[in-house]
PDB file of N, CA and C in Angstrom:
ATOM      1  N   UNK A   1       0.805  -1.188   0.000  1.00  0.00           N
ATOM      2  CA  UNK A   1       0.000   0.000   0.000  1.00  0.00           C
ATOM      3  C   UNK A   1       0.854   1.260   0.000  1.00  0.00           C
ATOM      4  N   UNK A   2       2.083   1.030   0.759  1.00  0.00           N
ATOM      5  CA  UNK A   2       2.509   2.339   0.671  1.00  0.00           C
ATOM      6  C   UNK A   2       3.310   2.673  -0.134  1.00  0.00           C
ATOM      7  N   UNK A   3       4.076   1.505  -1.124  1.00  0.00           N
ATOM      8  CA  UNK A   3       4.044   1.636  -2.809  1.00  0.00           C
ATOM      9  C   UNK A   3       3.285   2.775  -3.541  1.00  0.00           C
ATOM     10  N   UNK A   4       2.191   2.023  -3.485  1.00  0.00           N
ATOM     11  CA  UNK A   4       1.123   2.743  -4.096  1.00  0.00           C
ATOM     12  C   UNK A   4       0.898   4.123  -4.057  1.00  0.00           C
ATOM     13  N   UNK A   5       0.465   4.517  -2.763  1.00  0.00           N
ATOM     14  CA  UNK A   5       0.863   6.002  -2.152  1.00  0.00           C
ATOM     15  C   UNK A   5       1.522   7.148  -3.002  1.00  0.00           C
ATOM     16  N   UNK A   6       2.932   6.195  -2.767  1.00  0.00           N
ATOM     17  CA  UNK A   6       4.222   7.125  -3.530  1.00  0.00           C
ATOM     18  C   UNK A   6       4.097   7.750  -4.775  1.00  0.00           C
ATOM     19  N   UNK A   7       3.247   6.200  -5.198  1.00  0.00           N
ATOM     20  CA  UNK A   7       3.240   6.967  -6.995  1.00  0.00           C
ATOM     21  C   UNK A   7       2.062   7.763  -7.248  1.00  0.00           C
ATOM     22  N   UNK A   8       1.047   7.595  -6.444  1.00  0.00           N
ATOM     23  CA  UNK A   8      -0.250   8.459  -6.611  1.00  0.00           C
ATOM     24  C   UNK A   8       0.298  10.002  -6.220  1.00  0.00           C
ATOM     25  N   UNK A   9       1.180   9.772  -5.179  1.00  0.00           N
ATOM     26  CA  UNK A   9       1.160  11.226  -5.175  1.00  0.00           C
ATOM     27  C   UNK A   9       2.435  12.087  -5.826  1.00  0.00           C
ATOM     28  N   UNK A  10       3.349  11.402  -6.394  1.00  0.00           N
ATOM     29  CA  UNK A  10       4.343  11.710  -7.469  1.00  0.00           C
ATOM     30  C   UNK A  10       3.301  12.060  -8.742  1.00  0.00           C
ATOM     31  N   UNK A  11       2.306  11.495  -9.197  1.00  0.00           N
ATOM     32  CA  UNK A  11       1.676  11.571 -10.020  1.00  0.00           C
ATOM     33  C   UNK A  11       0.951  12.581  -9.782  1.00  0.00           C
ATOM     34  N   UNK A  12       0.259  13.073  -8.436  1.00  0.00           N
ATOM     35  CA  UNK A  12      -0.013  14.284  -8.351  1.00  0.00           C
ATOM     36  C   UNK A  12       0.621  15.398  -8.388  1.00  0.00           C
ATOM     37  N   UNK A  13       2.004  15.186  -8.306  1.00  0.00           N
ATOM     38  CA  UNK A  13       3.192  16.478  -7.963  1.00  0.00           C
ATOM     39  C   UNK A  13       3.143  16.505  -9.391  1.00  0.00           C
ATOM     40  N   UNK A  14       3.525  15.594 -10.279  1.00  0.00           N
ATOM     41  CA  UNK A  14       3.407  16.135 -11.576  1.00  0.00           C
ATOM     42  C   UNK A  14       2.647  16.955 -12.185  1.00  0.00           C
ATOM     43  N   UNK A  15       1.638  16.437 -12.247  1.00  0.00           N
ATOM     44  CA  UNK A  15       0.299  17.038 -12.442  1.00  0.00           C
ATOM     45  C   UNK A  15       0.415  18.365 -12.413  1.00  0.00           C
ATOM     46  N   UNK A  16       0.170  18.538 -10.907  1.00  0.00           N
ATOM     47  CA  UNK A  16       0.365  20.007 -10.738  1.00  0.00           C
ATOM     48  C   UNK A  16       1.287  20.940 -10.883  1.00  0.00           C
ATOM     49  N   UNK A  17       2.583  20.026 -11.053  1.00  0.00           N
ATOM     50  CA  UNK A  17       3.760  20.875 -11.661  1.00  0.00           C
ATOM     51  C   UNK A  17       3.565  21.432 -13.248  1.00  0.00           C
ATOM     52  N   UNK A  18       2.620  20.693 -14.171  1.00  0.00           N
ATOM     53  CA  UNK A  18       2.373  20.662 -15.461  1.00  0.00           C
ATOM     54  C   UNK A  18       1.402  21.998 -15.878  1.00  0.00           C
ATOM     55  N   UNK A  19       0.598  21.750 -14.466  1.00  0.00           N
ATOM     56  CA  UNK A  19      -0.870  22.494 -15.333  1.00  0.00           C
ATOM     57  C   UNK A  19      -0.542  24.037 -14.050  1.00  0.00           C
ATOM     58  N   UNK A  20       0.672  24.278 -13.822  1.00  0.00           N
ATOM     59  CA  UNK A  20       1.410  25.198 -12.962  1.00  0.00           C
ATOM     60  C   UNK A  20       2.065  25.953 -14.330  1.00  0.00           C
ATOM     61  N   UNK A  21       1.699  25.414 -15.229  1.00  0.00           N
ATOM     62  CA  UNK A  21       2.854  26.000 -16.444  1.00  0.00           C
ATOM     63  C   UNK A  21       2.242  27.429 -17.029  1.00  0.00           C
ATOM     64  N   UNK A  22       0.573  27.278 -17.071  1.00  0.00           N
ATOM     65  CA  UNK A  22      -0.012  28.097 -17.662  1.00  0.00           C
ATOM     66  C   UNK A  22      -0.140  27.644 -19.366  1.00  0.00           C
ATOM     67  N   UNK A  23      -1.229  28.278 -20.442  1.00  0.00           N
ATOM     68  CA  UNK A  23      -1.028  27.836 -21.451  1.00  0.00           C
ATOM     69  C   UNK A  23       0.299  28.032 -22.243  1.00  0.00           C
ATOM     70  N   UNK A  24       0.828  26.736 -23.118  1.00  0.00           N
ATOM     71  CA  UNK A  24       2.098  26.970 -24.122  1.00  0.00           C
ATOM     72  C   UNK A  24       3.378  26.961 -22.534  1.00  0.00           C
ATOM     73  N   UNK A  25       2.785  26.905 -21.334  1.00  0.00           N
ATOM     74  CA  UNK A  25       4.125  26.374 -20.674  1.00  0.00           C
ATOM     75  C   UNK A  25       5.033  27.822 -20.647  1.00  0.00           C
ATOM     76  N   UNK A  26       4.771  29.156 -21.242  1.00  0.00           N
ATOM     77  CA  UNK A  26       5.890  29.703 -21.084  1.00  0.00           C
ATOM     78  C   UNK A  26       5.446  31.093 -20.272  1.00  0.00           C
ATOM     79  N   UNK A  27       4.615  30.701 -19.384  1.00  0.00           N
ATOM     80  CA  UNK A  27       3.825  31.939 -18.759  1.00  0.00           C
ATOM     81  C   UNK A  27       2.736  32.241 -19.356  1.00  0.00           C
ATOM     82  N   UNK A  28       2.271  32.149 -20.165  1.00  0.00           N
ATOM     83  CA  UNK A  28       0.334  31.981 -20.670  1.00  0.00           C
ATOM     84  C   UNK A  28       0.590  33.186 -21.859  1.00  0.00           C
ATOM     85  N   UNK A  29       1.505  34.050 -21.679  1.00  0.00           N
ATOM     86  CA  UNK A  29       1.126  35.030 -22.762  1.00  0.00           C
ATOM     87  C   UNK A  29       1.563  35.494 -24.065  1.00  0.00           C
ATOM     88  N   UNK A  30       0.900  35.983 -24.893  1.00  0.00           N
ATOM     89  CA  UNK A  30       1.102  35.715 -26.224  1.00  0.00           C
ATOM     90  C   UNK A  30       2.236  35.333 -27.396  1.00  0.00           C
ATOM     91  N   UNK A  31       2.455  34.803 -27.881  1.00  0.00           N
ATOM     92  CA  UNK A  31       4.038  34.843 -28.258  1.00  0.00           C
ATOM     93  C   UNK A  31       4.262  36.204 -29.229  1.00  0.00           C
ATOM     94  N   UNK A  32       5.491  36.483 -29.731  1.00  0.00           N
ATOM     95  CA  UNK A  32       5.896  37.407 -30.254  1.00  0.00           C
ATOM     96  C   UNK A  32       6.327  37.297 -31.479  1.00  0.00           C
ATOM     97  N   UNK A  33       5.431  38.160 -32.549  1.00  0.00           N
ATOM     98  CA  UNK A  33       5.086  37.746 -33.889  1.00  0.00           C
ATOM     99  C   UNK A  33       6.320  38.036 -34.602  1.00  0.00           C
ATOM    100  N   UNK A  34       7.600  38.619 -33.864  1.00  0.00           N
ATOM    101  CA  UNK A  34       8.553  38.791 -34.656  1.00  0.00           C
ATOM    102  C   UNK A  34       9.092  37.183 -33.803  1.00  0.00           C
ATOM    103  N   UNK A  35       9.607  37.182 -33.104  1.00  0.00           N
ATOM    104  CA  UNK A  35      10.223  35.953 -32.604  1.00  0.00           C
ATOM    105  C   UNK A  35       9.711  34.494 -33.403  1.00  0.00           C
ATOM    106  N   UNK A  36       8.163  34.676 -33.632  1.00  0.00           N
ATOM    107  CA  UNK A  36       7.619  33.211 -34.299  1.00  0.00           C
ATOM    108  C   UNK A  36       8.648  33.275 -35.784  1.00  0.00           C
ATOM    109  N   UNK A  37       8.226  34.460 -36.587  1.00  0.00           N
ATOM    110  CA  UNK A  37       8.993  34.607 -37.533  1.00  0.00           C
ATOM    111  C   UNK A  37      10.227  34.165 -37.562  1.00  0.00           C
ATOM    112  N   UNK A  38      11.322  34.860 -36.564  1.00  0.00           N
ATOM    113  CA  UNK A  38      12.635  34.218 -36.938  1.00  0.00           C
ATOM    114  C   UNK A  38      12.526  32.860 -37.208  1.00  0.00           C
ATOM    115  N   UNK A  39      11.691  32.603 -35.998  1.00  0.00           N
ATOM    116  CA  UNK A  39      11.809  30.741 -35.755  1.00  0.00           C
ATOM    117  C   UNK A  39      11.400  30.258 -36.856  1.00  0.00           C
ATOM    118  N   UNK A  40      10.590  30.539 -37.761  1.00  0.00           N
ATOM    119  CA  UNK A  40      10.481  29.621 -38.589  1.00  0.00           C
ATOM    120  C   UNK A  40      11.658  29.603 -39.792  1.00  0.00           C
ATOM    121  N   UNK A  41      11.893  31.124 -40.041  1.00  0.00           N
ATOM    122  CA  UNK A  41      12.995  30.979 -40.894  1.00  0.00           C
ATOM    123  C   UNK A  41      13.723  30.144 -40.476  1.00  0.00           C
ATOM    124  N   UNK A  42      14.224  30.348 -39.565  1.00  0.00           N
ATOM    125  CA  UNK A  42      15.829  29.175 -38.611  1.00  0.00           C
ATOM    126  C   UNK A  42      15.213  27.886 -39.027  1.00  0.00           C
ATOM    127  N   UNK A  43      14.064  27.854 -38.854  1.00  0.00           N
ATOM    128  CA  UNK A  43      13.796  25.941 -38.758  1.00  0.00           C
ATOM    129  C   UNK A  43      13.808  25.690 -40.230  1.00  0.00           C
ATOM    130  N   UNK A  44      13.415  26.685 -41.244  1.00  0.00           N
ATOM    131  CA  UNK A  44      13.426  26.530 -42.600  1.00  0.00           C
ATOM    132  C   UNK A  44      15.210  26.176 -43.206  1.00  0.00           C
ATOM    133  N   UNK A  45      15.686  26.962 -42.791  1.00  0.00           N
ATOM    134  CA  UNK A  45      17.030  27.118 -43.220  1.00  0.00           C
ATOM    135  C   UNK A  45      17.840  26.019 -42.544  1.00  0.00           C
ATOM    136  N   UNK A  46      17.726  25.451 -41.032  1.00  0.00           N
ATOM    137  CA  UNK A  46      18.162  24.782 -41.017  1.00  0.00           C
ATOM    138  C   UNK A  46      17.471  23.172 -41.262  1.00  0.00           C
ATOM    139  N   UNK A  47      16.520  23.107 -42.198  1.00  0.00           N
ATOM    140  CA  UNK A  47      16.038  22.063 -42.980  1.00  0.00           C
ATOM    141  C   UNK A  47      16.653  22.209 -44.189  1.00  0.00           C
ATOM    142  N   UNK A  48      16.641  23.164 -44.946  1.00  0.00           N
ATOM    143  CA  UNK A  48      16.530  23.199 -45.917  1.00  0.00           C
ATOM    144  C   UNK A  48      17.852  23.714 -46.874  1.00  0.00           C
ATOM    145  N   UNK A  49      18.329  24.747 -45.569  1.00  0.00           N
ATOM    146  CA  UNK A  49      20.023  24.993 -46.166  1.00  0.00           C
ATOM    147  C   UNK A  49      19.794  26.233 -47.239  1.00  0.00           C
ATOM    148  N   UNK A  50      18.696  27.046 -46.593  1.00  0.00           N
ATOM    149  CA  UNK A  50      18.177  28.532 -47.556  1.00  0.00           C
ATOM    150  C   UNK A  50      19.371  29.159 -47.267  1.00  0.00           C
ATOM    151  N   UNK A  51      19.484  29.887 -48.731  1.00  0.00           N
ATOM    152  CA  UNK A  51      20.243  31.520 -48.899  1.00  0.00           C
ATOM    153  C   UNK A  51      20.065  32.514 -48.467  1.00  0.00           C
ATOM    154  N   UNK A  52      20.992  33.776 -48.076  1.00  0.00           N
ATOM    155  CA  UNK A  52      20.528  34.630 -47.829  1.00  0.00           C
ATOM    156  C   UNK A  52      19.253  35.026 -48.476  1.00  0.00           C
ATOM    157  N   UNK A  53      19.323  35.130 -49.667  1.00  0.00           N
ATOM    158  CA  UNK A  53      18.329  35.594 -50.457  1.00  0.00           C
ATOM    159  C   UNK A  53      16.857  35.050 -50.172  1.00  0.00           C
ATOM    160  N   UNK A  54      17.081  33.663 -49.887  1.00  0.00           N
ATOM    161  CA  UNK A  54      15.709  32.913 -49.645  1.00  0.00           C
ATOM    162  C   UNK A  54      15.349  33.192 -48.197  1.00  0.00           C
ATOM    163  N   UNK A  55      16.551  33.509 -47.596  1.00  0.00           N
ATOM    164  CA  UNK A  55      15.399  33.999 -46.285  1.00  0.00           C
ATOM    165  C   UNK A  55      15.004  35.436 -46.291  1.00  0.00           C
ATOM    166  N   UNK A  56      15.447  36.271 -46.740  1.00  0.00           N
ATOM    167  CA  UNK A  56      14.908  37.368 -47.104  1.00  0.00           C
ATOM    168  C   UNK A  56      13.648  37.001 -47.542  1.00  0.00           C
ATOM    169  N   UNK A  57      13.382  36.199 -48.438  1.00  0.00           N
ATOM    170  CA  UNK A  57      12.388  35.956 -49.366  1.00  0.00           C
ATOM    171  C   UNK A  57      11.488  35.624 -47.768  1.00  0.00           C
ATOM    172  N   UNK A  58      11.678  34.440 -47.612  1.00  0.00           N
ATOM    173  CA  UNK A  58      10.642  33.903 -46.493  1.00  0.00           C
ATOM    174  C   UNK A  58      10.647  34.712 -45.338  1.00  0.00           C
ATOM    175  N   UNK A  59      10.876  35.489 -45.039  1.00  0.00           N
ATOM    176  CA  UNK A  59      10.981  36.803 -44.238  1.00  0.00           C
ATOM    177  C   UNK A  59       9.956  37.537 -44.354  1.00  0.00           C
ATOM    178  N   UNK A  60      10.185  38.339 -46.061  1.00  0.00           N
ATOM    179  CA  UNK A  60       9.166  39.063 -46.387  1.00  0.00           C
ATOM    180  C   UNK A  60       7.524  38.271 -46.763  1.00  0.00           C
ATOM    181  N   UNK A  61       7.650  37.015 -47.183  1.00  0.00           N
ATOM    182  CA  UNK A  61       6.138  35.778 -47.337  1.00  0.00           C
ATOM    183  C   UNK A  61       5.785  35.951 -45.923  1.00  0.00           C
ATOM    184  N   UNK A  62       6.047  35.698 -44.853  1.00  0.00           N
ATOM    185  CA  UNK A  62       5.390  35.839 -43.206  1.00  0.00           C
ATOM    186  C   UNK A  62       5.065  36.918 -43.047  1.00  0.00           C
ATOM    187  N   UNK A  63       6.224  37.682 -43.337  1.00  0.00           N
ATOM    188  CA  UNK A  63       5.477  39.391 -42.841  1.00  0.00           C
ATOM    189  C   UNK A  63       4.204  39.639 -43.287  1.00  0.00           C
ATOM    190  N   UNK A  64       3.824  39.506 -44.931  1.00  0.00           N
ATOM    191  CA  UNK A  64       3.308  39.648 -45.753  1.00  0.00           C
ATOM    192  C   UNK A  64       2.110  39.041 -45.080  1.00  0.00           C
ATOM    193  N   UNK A  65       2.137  38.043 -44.713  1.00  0.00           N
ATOM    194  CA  UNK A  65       1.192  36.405 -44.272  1.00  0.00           C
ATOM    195  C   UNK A  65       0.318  37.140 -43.292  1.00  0.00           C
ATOM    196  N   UNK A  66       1.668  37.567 -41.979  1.00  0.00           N
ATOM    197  CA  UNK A  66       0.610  37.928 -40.552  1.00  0.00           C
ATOM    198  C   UNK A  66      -0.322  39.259 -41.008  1.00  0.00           C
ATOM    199  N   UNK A  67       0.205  40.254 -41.569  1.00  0.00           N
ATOM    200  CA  UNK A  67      -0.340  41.526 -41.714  1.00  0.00           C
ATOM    201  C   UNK A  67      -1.525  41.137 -42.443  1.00  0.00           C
ATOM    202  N   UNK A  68      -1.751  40.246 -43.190  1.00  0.00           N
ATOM    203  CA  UNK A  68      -2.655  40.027 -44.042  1.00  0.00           C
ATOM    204  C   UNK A  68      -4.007  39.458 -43.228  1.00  0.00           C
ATOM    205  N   UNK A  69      -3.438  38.495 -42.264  1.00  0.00           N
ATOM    206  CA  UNK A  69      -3.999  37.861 -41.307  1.00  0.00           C
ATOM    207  C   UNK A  69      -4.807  38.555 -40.033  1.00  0.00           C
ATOM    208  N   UNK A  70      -3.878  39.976 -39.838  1.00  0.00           N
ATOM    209  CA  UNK A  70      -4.256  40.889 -38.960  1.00  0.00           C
ATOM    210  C   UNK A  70      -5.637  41.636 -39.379  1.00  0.00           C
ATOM    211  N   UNK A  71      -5.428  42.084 -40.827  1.00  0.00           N
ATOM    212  CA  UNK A  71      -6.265  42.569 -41.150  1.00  0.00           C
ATOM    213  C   UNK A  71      -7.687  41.983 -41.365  1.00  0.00           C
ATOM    214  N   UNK A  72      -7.874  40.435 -41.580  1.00  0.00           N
ATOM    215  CA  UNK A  72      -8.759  39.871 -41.489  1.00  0.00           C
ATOM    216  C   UNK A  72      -9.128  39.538 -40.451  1.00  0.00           C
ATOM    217  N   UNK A  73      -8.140  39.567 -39.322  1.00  0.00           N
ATOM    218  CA  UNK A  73      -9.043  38.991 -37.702  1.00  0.00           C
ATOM    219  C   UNK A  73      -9.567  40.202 -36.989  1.00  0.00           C
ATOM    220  N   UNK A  74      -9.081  42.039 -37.778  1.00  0.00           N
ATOM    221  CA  UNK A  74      -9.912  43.006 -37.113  1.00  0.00           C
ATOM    222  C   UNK A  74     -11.320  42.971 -37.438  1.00  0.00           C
ATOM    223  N   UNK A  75     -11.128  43.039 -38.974  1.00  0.00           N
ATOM    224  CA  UNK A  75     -12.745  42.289 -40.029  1.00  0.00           C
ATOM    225  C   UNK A  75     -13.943  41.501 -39.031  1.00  0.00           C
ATOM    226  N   UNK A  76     -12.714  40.546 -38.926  1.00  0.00           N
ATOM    227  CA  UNK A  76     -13.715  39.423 -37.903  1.00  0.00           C
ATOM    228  C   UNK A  76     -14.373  39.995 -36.490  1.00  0.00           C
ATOM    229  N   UNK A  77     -13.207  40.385 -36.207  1.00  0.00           N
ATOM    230  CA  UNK A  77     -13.839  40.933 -34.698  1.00  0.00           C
ATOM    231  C   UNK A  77     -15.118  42.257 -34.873  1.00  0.00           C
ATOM    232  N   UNK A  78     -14.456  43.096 -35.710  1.00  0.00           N
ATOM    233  CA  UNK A  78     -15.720  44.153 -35.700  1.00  0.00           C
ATOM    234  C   UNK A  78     -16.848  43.504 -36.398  1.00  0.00           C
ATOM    235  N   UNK A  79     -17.299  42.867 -37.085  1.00  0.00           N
ATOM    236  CA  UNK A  79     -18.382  42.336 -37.508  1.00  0.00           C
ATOM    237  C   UNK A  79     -18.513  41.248 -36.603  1.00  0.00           C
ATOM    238  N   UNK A  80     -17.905  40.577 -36.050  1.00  0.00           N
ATOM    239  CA  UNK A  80     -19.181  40.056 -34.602  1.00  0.00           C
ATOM    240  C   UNK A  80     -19.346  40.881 -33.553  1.00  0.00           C
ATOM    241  N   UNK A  81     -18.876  41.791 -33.119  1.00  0.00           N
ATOM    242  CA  UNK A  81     -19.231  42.801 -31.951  1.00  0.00           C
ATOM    243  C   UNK A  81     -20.478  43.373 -32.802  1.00  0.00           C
ATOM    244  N   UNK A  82     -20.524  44.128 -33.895  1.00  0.00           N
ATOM    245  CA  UNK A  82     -21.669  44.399 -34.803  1.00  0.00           C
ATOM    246  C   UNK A  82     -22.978  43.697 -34.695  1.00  0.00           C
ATOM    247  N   UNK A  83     -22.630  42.574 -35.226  1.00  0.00           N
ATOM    248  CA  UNK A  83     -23.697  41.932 -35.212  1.00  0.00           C
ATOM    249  C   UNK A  83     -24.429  40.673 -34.210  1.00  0.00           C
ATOM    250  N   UNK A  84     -23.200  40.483 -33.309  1.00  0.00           N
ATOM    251  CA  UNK A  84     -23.164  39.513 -32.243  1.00  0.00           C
ATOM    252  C   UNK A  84     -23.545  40.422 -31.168  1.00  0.00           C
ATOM    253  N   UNK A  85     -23.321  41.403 -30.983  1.00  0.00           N
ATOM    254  CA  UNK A  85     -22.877  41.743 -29.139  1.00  0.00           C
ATOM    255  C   UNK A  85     -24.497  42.423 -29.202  1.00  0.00           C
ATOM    256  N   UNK A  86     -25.341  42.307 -28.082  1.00  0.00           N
ATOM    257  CA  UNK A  86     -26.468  43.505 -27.758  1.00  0.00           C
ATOM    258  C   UNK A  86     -26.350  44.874 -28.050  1.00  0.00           C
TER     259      UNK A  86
END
């Protein structure tokens, strides 16, 4: 029984060490749209073995990507406050 114990409550220390993380584990708050960017270039380049030139390129495709993205999730939001909210 007192086996048992140990691991129930190791299993609880985990637990709560886990969901202690907040969402994404890195303090709950938002990540940083330039930081995502680098990262993907880096993960691109070091897959893929891009050129300067090509990360420039994929640099400017994300930038291009989020802003584009921004502009459609203000869209979104003001037309459901519009037509959603009382």
């Amino acid at each position: 029984m007192t086996k048992f114990f140990k691991i129930i409550s190791a299993a609880a220390f985990s637990a709560a060490l886990i969901f202690a993380q907040g969402p994404g584990g890195r303090g709950g708050g938002p990540p940083d749209p330039q930081a995502m960017l680098e990262q993907r270039v880096a993960f691109l380049t070091a897959r893929l073995g891009l050129t300067d030139d090509q990360k420039a390129q994929a640099t400017t495709i994300y930038t291009n990507a989020g802003t584009a993205a921004q502009s459609i999730r203000t869209t979104l939001q003001t037309t459901h406050q519009r037509f959603l909210t009382p």
